[in-house]
Protein backbone atom coordinates (compact mmCIF):
# COMPACT_ATOMS: atom_id res chain seq x y z
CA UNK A 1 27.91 11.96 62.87
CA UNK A 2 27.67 12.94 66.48
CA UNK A 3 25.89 10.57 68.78
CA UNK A 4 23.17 11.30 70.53
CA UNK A 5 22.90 9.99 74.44
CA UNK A 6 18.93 10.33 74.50
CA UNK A 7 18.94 7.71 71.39
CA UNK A 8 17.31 4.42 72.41
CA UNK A 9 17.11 2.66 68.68
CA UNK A 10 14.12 2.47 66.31
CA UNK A 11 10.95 3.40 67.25
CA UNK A 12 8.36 0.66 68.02
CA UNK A 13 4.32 1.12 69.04
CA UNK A 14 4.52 0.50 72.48
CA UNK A 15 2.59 -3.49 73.29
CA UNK A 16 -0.13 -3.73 75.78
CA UNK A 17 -0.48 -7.08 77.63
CA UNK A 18 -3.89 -8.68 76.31
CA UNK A 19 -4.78 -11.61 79.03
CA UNK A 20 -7.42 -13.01 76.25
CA UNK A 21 -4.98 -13.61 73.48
CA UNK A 22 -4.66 -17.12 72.98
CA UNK A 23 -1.88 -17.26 69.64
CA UNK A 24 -2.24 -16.83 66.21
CA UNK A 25 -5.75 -17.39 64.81
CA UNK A 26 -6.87 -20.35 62.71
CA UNK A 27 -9.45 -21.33 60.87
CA UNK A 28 -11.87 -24.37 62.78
CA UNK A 29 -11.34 -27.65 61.65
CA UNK A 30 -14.53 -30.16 61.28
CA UNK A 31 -13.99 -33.87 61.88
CA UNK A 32 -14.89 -35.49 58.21
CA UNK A 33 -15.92 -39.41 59.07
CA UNK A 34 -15.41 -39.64 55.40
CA UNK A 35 -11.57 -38.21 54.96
CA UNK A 36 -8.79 -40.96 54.14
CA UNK A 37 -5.38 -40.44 53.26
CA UNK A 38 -4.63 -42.26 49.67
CA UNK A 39 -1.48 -44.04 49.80
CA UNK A 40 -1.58 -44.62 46.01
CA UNK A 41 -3.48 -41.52 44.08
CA UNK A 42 -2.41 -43.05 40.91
CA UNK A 43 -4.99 -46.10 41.19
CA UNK A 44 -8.11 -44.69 40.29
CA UNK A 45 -11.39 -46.17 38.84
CA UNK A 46 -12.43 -45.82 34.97
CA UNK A 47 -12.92 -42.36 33.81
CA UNK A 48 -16.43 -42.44 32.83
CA UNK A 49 -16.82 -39.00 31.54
CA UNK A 50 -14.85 -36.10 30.74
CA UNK A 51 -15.20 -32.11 31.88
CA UNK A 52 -13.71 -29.31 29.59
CA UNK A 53 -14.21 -25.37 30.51
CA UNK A 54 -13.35 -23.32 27.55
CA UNK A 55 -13.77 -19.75 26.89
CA UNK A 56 -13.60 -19.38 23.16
CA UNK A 57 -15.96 -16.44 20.55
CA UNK A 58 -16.77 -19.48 17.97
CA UNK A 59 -19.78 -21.38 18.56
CA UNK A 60 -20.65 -24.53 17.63
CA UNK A 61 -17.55 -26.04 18.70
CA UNK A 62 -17.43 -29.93 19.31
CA UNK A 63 -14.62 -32.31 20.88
CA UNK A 64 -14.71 -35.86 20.49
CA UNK A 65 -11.86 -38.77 20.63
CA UNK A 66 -10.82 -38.16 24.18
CA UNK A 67 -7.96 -40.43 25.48
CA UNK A 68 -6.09 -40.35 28.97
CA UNK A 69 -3.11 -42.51 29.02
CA UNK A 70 1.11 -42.26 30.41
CA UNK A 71 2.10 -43.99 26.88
CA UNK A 72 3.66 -41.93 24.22
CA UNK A 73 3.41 -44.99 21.86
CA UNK A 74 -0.17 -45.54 22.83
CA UNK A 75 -1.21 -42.20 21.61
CA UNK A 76 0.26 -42.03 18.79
CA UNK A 77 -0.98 -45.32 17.64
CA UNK A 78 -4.40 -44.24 18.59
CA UNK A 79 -3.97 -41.27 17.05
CA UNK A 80 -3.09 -42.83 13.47
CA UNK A 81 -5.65 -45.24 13.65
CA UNK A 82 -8.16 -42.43 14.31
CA UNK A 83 -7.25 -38.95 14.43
CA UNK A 84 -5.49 -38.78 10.92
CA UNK A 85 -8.21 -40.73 9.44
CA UNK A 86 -10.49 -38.62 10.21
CA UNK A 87 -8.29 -35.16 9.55
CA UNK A 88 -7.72 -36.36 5.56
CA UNK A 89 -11.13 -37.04 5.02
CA UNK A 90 -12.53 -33.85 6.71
CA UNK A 91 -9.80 -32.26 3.79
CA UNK A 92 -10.94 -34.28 1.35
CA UNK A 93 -14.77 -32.91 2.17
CA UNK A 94 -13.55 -28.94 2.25
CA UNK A 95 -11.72 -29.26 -1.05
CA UNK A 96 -14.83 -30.77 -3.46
CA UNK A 97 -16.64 -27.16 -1.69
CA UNK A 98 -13.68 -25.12 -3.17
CA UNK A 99 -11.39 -22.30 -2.17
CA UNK A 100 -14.20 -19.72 -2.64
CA UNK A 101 -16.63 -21.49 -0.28
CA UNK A 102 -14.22 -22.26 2.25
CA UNK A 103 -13.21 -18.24 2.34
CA UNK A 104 -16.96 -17.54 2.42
CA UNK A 105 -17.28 -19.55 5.30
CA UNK A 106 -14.54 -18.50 7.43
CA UNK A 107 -16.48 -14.74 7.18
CA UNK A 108 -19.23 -16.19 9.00
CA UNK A 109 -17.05 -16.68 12.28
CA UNK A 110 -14.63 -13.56 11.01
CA UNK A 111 -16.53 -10.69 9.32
CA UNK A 112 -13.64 -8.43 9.33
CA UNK A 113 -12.02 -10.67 6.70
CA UNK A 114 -14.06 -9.49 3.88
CA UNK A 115 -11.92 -6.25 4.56
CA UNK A 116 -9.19 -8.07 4.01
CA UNK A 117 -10.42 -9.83 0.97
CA UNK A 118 -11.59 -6.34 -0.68
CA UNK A 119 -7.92 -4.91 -0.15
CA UNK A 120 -6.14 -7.92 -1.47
CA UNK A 121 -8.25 -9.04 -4.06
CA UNK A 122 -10.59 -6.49 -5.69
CA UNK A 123 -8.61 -3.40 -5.59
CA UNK A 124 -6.11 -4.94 -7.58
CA UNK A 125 -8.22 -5.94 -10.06
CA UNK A 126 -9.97 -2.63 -10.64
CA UNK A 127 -6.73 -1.31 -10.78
CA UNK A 128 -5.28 -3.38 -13.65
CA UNK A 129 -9.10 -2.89 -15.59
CA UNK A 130 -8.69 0.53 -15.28
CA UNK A 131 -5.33 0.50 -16.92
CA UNK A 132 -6.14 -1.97 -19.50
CA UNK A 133 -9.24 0.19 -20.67
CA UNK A 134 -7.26 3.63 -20.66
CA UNK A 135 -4.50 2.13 -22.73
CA UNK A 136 -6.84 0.35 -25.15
CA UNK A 137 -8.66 3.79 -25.98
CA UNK A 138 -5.09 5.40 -26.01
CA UNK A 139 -3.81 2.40 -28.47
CA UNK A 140 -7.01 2.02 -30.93
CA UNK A 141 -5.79 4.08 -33.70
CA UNK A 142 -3.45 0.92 -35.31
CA UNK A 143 -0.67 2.86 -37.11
CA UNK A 144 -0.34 1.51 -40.66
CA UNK A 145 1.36 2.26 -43.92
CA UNK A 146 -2.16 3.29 -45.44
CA UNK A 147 -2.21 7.65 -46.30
CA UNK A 148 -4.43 8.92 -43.59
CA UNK A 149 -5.67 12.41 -43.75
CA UNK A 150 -3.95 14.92 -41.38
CA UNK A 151 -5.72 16.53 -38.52
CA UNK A 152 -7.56 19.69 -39.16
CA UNK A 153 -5.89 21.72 -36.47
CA UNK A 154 -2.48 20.56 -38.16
CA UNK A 155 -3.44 21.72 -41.38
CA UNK A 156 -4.51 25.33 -41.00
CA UNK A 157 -0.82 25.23 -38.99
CA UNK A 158 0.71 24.12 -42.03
CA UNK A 159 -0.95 26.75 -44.40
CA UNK A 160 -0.16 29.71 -42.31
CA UNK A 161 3.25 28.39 -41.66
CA UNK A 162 3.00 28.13 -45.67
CA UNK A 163 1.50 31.80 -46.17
CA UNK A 164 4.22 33.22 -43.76
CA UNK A 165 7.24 32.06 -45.57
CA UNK A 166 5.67 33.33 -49.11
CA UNK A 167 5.27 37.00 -47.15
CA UNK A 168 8.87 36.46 -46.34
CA UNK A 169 10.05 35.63 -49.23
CA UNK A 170 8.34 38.62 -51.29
CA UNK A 171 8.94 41.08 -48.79
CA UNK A 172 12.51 39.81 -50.09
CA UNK A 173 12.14 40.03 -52.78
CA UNK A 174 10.80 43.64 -53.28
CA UNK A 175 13.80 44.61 -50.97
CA UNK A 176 16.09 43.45 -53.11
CA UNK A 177 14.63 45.03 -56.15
CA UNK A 178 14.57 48.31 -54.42
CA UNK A 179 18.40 48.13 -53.51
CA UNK A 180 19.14 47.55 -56.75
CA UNK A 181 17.59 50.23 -58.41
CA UNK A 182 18.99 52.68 -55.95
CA UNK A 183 22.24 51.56 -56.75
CA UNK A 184 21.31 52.05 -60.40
CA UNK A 185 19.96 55.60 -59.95
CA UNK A 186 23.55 56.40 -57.67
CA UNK A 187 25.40 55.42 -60.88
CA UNK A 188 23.81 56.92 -63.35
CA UNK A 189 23.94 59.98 -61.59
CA UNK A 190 27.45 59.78 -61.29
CA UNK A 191 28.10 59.41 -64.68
CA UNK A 192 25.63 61.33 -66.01
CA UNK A 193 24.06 61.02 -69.22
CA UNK A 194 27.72 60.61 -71.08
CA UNK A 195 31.00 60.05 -69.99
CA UNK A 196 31.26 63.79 -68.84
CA UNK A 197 32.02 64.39 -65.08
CA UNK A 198 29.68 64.98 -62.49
CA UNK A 199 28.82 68.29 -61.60
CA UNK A 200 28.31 69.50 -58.02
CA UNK A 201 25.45 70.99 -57.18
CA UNK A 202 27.16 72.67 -54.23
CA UNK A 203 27.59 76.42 -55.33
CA UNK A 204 31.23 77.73 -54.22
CA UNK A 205 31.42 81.13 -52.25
CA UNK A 206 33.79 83.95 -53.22
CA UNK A 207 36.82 84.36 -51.01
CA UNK A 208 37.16 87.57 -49.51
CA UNK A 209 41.29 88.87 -49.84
């Protein structure tokens, strides 16, 4: 760092005396004949009615059993000797409807339940149908200890499976008959018609001495 002799410090925008400014600004204050200071806020008059401002997406909405008090005891005495009362018997209302009408009528303030409904409750089923039916078509030929006729298709495999191995077998056969024959012929024509040797049919050459 080198310092710098012309440096004064941070720049500021430079002030221009105003003669009219009089300090800070404030709103006007009105003299209210009416204003008091309350030296005990906590001493009011009866509550004759009561405001709520909600901001809710289900109509027909209704409060009722209001109570203001400091007592924890109060309210909950209050509350047993009014709220709860009324709570078990609204439950005991819904449940003579049944489960089905109480779903129903959620819908009406939820439509995007039946969604929910179709994905947890029908799909399932139509699954298991489905498989039910497919395996009870697979499944309706009992099997039993009763002589059932063979397929078709099975038996035209059996009888050329059948006609093959007789082809086999006499092709075999006729091979074998032939084999022994020629061995027949090759001994008869070694021994000729007697016991007298064979003769060669080769014809010898004369040597040339």
């Amino acid at each position: 760092m080198i310092d710098n002799p012309k440096f004064k410090g941070k720049w500021q925008a430079p002030l221009i005396n105003n003669p009219n400014y009089k300090g800070k600004w404030k709103p006007r204050t009105i003299k209210n004949p009416e204003h008091f200071f309350d030296d005990y806020p906590y001493k009011m008059t009866t509550i004759e009615a009561v405001g709520l401002e909600l901001w809710s997406m289900t109509e027909n909405i209704v409060f009722d059993n209001f109570i203001i008090t400091d007592s924890k005891a109060t309210a909950e005495s209050w509350a047993t000797d009014s709220f709860d009362i009324k709570k078990s018997e609204e439950e005991a209302e819904a449940a003579k409807d049944g489960i089905i009408a109480q779903l129903i009528a959620t819908t009406n303030a939820r439509p995007w339940l039946w969604a929910v409904y179709i994905t947890v409750v029908v799909l399932p089923l139509l699954l298991i149908i489905i498989y039910c039916c497919s395996s009870s078509k697979d499944n309706s030929v009992k099997k039993t200890d009763e002589v059932s006729p063979d397929d078709p298709a099975e038996e035209e495999q059996e009888e050329e499976a059948q006609e093959e191995d007789d082809e086999e077998a006499a092709s075999d056969s006729t091979s074998e008959k032939k084999s022994k024959g020629a061995l027949e012929a090759e001994e008869t024509e070694e021994t000729g018609a007697g016991d007298s040797p064979r003769k060669s049919p080769r014809r010898r050459k004369a040597r040339k001495d």
